[in-house]
Structure formats: structure tokens, C-alpha cells
Protein backbone atom coordinates (compact mmCIF):
# COMPACT_ATOMS: atom_id res chain seq x y z
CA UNK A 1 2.06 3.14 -13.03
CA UNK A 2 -1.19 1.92 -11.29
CA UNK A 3 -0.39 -1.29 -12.59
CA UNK A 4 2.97 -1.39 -10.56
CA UNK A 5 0.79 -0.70 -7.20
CA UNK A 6 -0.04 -3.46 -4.75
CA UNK A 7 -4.22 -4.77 -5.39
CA UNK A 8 -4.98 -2.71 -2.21
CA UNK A 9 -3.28 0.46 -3.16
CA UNK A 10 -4.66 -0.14 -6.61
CA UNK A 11 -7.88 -0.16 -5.39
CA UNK A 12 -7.84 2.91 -3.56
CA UNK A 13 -6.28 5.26 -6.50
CA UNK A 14 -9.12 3.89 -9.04
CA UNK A 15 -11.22 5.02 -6.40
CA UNK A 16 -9.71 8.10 -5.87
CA UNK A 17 -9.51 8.62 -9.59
CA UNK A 18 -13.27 8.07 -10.05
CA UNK A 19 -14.19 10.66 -7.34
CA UNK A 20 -15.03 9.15 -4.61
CA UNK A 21 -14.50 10.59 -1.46
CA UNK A 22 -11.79 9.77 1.04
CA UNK A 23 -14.47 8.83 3.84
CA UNK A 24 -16.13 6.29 1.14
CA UNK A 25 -12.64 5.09 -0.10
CA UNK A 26 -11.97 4.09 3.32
CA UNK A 27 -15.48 2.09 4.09
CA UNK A 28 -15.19 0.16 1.00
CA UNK A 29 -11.60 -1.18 1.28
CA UNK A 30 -12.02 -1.19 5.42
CA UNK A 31 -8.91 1.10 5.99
CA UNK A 32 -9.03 4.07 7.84
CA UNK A 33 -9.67 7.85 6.02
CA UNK A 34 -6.27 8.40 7.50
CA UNK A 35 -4.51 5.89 5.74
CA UNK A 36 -6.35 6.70 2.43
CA UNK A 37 -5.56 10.01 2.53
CA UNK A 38 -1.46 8.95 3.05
CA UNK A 39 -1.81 6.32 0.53
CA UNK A 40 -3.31 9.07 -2.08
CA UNK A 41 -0.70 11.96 -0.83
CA UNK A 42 2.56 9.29 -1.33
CA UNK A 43 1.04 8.42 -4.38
CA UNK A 44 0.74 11.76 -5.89
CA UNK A 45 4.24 12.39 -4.93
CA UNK A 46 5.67 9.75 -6.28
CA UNK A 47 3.67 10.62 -9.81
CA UNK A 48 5.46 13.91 -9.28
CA UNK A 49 9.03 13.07 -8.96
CA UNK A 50 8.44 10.98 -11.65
CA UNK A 51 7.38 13.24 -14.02
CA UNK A 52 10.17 15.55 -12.88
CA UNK A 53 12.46 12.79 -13.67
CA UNK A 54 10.99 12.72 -17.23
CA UNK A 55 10.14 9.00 -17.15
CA UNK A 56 6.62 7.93 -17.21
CA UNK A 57 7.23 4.47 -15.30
């Protein structure tokens, strides 16, 4: 599913999903910590639906 994600948004979940921190996330790719922090929540809930759904793409 990270695959499927635009380079930018890629970059920020591999981030995310390594641990770094929202405030670091949003230095390195030069977005705001606001607009990591949406990017992470949509993503989330989009993994969530998903699952629900029963379909893992």
C-alpha cells in the first residue's frame, strides 16, 4: 500500500514508520508538522477502512 502513495507521501510514512518524530518528519521533507501529522492521520485511516473492507490493497 506504501507503494501506491505519491514519492512525497511515501517519504513521510517510511519516516513515520521508522520513528521519527513529526517535528523531524516535517524538517526533512520541508512540509509543515501540520501537514505531516494530516498526511499520517488520512493515512492511518485509510489502512483502517481497508482492513475493515478485508482487502489488503
Amino acid at each position: 500500500m506504501i507503494d501506491c502513495l505519491d514519492p512525497p507521501d511515501r517519504q513521510i510514512m517510511l519516516l513515520y514508520l521508522e520513528g521519527v518524530t513529526g517535528a523531524d518528519i516535517a524538517e526533512i521533507t520541508g512540509v509543515t508538522s501540520d501537514a505531516v501529522a494530516t498526511k499520517i492521520h488520512r493515512f492511518k485511516a485509510m489502512l483502517t477502512r481497508r482492513f475493515a473492507e478485508g482487502g489488503a490493497a
